[in-house]
N, C-alpha and C. Protein backbone atom coordinates (compact mmCIF):
# COMPACT_ATOMS: atom_id res chain seq x y z
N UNK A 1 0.85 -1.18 0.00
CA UNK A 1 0.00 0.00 0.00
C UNK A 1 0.89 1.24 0.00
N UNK A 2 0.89 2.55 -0.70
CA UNK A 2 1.23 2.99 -0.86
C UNK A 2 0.71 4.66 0.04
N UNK A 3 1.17 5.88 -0.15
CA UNK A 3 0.49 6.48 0.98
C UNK A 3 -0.33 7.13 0.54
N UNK A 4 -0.22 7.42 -0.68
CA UNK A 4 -1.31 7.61 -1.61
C UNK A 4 -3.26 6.84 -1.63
N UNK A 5 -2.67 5.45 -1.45
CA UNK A 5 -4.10 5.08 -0.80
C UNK A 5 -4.24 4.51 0.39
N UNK A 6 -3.06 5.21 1.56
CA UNK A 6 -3.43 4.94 2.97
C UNK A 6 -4.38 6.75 2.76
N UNK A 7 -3.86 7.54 2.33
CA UNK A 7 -4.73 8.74 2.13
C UNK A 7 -6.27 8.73 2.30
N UNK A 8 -6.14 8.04 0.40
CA UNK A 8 -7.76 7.60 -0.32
C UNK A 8 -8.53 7.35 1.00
N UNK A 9 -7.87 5.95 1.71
CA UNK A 9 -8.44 5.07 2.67
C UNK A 9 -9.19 5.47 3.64
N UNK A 10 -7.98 7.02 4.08
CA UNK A 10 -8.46 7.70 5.63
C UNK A 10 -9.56 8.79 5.32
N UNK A 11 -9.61 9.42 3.89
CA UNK A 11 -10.77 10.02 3.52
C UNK A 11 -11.79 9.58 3.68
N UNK A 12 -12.04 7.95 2.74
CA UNK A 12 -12.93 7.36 2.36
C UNK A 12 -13.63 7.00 3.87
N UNK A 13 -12.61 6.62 4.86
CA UNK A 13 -13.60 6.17 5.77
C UNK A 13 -14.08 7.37 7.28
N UNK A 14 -13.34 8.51 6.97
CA UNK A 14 -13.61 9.57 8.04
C UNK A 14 -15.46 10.02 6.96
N UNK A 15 -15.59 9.91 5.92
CA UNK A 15 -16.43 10.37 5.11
C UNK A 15 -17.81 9.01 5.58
N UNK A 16 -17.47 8.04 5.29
CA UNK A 16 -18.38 7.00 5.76
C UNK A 16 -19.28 6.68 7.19
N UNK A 17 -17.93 7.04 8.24
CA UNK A 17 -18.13 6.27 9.74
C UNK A 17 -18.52 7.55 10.21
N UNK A 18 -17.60 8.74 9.93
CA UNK A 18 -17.65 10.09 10.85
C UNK A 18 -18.97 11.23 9.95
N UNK A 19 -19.17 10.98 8.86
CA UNK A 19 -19.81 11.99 8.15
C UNK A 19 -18.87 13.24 8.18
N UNK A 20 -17.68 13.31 7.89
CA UNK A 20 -17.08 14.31 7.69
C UNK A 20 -15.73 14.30 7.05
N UNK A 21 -15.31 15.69 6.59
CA UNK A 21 -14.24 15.48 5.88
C UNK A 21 -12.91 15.25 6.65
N UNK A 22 -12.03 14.78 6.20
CA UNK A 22 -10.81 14.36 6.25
C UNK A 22 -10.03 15.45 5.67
N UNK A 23 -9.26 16.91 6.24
CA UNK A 23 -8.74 17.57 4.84
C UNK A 23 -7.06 17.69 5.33
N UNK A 24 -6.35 16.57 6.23
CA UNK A 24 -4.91 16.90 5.99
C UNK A 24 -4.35 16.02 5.32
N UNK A 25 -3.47 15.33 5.69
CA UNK A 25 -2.53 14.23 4.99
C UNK A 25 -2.61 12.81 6.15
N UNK A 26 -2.09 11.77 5.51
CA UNK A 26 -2.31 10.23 6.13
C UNK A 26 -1.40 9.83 5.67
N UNK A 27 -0.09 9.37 6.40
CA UNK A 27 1.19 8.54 5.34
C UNK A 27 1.71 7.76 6.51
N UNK A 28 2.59 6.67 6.15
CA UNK A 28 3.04 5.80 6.66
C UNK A 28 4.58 6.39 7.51
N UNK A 29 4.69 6.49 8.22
CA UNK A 29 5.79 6.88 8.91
C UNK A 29 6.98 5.70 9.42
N UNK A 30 8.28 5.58 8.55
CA UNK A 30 8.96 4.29 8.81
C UNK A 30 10.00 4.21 10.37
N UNK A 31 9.96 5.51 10.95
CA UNK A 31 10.56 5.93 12.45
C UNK A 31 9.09 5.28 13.11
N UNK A 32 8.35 4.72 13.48
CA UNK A 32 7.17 4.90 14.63
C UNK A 32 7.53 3.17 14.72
N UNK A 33 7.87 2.88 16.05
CA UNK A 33 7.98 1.59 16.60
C UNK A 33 7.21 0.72 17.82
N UNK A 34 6.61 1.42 18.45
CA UNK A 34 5.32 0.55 19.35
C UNK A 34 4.39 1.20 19.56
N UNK A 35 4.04 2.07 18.36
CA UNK A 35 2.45 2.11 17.80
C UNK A 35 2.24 2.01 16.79
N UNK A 36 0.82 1.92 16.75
CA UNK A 36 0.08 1.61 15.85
C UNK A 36 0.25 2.97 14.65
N UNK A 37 -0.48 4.17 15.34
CA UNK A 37 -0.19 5.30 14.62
C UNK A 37 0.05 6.54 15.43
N UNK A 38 -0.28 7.60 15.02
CA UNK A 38 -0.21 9.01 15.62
C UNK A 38 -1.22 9.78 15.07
N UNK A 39 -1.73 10.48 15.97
CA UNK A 39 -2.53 11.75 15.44
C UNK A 39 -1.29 13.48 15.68
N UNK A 40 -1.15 13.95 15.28
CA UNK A 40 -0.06 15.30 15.29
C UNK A 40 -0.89 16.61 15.59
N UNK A 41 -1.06 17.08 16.88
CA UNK A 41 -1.67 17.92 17.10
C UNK A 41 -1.29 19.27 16.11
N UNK A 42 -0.10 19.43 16.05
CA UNK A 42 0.03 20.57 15.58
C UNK A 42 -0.09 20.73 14.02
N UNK A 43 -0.05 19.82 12.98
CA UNK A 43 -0.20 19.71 11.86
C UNK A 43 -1.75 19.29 11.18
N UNK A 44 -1.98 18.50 12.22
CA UNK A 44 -3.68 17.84 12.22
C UNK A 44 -3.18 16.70 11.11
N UNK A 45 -1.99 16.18 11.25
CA UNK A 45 -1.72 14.60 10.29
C UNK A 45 -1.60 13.45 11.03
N UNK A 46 -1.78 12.57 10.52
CA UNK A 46 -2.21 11.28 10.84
C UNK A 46 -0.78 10.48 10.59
N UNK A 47 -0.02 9.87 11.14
CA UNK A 47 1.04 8.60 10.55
C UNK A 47 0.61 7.23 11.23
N UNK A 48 1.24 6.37 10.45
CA UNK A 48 0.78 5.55 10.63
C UNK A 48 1.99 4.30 10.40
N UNK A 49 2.26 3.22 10.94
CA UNK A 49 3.19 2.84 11.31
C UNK A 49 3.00 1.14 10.63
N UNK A 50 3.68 1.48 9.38
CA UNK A 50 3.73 0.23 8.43
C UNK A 50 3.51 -1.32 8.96
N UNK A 51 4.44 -1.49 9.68
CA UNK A 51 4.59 -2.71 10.58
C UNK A 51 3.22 -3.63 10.88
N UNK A 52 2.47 -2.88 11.13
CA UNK A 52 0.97 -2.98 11.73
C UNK A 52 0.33 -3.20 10.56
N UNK A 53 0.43 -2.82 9.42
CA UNK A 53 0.03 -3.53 8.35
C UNK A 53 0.54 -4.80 7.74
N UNK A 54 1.27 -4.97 7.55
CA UNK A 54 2.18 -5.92 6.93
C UNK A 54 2.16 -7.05 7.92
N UNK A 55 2.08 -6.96 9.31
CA UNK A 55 2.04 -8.12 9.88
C UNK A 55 1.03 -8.91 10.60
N UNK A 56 -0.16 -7.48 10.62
CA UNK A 56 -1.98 -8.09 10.71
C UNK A 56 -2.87 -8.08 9.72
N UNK A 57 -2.54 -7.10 8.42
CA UNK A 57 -3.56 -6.84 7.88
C UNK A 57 -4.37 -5.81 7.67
N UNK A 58 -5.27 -5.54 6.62
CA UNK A 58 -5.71 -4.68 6.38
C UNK A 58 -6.97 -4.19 7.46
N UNK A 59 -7.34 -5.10 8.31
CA UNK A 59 -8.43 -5.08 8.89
C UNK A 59 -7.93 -4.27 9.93
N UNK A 60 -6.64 -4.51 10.43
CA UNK A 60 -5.96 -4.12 11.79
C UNK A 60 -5.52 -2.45 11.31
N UNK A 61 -5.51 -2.35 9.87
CA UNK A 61 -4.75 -0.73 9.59
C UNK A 61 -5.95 0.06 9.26
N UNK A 62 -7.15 -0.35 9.15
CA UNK A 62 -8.43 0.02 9.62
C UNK A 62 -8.72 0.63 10.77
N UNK A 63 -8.50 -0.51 11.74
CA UNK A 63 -8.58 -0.11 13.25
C UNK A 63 -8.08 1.16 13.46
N UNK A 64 -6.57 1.05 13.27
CA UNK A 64 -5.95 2.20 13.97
C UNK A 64 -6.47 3.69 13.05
N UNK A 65 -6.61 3.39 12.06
CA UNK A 65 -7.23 4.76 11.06
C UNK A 65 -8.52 5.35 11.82
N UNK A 66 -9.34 4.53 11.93
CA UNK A 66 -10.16 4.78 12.55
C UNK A 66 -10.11 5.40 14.45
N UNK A 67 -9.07 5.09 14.89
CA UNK A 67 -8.50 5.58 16.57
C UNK A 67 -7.84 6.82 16.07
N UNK A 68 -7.32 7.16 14.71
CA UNK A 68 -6.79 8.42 14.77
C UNK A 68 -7.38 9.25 14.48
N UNK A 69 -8.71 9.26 13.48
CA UNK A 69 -9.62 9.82 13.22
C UNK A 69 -10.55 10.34 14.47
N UNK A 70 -10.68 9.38 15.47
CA UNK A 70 -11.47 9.91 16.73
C UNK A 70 -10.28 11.01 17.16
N UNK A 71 -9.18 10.87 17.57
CA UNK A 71 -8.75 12.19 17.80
C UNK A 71 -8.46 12.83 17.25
N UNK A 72 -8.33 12.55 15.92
CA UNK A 72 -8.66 14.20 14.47
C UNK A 72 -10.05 15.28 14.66
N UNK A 73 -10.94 13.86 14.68
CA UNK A 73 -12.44 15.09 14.56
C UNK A 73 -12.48 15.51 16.23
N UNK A 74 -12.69 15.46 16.86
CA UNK A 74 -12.43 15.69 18.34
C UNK A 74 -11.67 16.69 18.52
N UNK A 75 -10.48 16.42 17.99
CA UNK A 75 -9.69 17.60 18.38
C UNK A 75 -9.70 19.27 17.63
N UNK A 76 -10.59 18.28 16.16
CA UNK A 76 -10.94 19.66 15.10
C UNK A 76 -11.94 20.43 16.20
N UNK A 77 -12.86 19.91 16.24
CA UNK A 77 -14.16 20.55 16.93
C UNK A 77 -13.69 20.81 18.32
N UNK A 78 -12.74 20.48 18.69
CA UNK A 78 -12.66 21.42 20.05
C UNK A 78 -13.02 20.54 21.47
N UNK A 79 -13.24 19.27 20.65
CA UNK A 79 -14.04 18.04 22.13
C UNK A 79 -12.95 17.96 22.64
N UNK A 80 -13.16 17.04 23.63
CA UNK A 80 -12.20 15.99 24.47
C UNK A 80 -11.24 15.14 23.54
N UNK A 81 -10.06 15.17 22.99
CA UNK A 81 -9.64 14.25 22.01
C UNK A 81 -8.50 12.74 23.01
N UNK A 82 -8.64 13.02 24.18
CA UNK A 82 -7.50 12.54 24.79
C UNK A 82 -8.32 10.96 25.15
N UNK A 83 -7.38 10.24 25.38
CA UNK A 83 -7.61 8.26 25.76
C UNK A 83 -8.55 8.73 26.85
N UNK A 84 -8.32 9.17 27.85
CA UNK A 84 -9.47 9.28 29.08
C UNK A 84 -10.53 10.26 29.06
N UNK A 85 -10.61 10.98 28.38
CA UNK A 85 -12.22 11.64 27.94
C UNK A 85 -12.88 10.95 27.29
N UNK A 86 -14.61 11.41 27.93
CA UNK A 86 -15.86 10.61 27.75
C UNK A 86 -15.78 10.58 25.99
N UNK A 87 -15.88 11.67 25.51
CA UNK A 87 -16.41 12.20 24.44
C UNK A 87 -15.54 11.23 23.06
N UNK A 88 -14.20 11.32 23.33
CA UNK A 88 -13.13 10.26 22.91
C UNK A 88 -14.02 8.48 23.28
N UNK A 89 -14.08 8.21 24.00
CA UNK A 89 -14.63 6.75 24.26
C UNK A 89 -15.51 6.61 24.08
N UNK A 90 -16.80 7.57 23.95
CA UNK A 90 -17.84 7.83 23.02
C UNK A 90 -17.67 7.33 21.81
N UNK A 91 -17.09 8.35 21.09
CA UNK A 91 -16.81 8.13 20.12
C UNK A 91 -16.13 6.75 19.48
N UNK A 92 -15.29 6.56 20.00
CA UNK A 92 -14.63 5.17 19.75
C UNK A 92 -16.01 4.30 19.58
N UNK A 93 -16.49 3.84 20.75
CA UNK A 93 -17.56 3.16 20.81
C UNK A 93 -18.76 3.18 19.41
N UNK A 94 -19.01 4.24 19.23
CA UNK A 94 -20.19 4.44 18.11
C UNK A 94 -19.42 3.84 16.79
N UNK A 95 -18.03 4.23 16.45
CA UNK A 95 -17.59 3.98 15.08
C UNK A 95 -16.82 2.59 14.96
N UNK A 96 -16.96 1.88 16.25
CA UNK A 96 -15.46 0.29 16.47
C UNK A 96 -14.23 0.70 15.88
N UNK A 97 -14.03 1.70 16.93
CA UNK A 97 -12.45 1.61 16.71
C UNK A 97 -11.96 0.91 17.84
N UNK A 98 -10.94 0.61 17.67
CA UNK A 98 -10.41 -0.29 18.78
C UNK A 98 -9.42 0.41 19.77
N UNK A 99 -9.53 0.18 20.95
CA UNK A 99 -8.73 1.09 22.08
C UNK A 99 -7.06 0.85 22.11
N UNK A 100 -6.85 -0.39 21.57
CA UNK A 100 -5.06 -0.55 21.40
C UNK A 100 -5.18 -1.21 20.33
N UNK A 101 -4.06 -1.34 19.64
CA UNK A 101 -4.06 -2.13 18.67
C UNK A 101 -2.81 -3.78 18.80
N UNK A 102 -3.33 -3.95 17.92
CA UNK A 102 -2.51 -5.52 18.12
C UNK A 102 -1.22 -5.58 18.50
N UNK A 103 -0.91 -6.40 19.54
CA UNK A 103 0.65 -5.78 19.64
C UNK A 103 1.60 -6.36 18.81
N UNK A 104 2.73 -6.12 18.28
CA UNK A 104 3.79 -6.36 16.93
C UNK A 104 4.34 -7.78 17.92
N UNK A 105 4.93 -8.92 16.76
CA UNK A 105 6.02 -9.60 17.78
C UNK A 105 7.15 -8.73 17.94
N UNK A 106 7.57 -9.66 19.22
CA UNK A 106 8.95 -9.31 20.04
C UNK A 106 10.04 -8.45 18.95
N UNK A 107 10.27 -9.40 18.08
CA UNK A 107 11.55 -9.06 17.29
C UNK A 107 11.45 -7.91 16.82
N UNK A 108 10.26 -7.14 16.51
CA UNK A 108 10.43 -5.86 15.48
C UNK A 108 10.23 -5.15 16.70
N UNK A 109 9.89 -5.27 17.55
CA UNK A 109 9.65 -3.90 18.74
C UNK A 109 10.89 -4.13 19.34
N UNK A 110 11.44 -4.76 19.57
CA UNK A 110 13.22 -4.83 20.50
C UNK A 110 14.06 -6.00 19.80
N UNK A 111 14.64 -5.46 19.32
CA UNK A 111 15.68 -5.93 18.66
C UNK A 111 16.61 -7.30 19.83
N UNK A 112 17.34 -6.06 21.36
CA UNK A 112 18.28 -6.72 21.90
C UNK A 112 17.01 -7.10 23.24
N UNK A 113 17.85 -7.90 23.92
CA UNK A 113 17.33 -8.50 25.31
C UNK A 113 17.79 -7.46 26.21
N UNK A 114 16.74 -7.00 27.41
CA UNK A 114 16.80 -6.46 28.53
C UNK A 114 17.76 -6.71 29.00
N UNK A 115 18.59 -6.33 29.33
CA UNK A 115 20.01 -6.39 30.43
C UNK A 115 19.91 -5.70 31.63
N UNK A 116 20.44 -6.23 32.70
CA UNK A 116 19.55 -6.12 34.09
C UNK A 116 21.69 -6.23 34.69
N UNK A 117 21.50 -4.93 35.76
CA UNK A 117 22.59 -5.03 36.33
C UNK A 117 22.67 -5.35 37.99
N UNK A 118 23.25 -5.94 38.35
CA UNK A 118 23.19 -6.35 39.85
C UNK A 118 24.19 -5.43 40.69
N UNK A 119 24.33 -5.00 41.57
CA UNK A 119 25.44 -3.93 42.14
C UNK A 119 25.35 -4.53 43.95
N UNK A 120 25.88 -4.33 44.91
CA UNK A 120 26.01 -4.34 45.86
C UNK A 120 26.64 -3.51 47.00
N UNK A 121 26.74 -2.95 48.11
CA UNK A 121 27.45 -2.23 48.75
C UNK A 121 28.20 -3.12 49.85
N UNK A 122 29.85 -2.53 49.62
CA UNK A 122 30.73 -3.44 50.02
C UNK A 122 30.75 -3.18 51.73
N UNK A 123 30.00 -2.12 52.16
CA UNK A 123 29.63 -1.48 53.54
C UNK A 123 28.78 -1.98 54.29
N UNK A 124 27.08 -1.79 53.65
CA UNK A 124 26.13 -2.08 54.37
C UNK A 124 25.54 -3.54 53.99
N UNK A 125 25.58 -3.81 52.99
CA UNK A 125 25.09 -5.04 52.15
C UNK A 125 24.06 -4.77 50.75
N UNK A 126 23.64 -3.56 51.13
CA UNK A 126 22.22 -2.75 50.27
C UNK A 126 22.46 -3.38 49.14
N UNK A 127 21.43 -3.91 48.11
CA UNK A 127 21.67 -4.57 46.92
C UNK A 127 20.83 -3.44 45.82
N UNK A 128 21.25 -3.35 44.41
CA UNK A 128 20.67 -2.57 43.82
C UNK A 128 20.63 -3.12 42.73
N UNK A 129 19.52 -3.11 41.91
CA UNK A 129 19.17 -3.97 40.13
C UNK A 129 19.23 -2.73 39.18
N UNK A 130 20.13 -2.81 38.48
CA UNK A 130 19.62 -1.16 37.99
C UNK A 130 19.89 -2.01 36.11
N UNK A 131 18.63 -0.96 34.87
CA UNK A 131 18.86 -1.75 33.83
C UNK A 131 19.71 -1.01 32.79
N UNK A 132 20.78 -0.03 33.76
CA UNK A 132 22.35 0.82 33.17
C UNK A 132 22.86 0.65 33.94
N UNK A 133 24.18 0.40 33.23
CA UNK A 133 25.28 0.34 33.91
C UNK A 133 25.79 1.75 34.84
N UNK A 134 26.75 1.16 36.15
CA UNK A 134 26.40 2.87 37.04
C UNK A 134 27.90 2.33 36.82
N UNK A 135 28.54 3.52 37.00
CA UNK A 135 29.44 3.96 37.07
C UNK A 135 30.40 3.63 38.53
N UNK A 136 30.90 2.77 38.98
CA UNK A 136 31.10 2.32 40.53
C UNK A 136 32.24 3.36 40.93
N UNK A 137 32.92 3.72 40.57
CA UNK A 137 34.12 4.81 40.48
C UNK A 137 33.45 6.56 41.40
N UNK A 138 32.37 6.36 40.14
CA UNK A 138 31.40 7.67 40.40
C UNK A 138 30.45 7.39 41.51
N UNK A 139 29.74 6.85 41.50
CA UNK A 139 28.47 6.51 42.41
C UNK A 139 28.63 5.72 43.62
N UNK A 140 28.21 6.22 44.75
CA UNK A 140 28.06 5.44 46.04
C UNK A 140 26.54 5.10 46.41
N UNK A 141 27.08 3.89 47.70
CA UNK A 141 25.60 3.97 48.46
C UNK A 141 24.33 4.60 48.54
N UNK A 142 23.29 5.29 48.00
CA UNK A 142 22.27 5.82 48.77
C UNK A 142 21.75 5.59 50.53
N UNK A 143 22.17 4.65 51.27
CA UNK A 143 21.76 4.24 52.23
C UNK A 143 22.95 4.36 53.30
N UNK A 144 24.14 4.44 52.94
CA UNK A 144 25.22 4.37 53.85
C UNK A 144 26.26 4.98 52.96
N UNK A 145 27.13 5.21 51.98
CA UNK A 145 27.33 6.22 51.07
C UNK A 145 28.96 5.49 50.92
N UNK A 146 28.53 3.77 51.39
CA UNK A 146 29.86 2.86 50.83
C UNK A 146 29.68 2.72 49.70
N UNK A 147 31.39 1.85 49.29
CA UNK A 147 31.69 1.75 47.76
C UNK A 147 30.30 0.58 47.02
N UNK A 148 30.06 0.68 46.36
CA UNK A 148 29.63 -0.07 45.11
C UNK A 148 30.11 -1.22 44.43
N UNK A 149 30.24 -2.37 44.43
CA UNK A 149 30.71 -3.34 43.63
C UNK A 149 29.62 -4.26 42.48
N UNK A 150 30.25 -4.31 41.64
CA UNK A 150 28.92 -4.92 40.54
C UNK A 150 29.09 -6.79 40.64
N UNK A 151 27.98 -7.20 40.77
CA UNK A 151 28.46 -8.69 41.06
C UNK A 151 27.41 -9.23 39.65
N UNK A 152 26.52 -9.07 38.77
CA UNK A 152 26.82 -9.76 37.88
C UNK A 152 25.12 -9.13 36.65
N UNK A 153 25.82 -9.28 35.37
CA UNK A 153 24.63 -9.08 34.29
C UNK A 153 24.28 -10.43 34.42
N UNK A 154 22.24 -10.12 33.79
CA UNK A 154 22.03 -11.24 33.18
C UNK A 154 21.05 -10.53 31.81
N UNK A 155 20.63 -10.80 31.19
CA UNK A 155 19.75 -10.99 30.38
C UNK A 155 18.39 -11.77 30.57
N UNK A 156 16.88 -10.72 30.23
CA UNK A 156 15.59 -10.78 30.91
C UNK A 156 15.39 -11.46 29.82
């Protein structure tokens, strides 16, 4: 699909479901990684995040067209356009848009594995999990303000 008729698409169906026009732009955005799409307050454009097509379907790039459109017209007219306003979940509700969209597999949303650091204080005992590396040179204790020693990575 091209963005040309992710466009057509978002016209055709803000014109159908919403009774109203559609008058900015709708394109596929290849930077957007654990969503579905975006609505752009300040431009009033829509992106939309390829992935989500290609790996559910046309039915699923529906969905989200339709979740961006509730906060397009919403936000045109001045309503509530946000996830926790009535007027937003209203809306959702009347047209089936769907409140999240499908989630992507693992591999395209994170590439590497969580890395999880273990640290200890060579003073008090205080143990700390942190998922960056600290600096033991630089950083002490919070609790007693002894040295730091790292005792071991693992991978989540």
């Amino acid at each position: 699909m091209t963005n040309e008729e992710l466009q057509s698409l978002t016209e055709e169906i803000s014109v159908s479901l919403f009774h109203k026009v559609f008058k900015h732009s709708a394109y596929f955005n290849p930077r957007l990684r654990t969503t579905g799409g975006r609505y752009m307050l300040s431009t009033h454009n829509i992106e939309i995040n390829r992935h989500y097509y290609e790996e559910h379907g046309f039915d699923e790039l529906v969905g989200i067209i339709k979740h961006e459109l509730c906060h397009y017209h919403l936000h045109i007219e001045g309503k509530g356009f946000k996830h926790r306003d009535k007027d937003f979940r209203e809306l959702m509700k009347m047209v089936g848009a769907p409140r999240h969209c499908t989630p992507l597999k693992e591999s395209i949303k994170r590439n590497n594995p969580l890395k999880v650091y273990f640290y200890k204080c060579t003073n008090c005992g205080q143990g700390y999990q942190r998922q960056r590396k600290v600096n033991t040179n630089r950083y002490v204790c919070g609790k007693c303000g002894g040295k730091l020693e790292g005792l071991m990575k693992t991978a989540k």
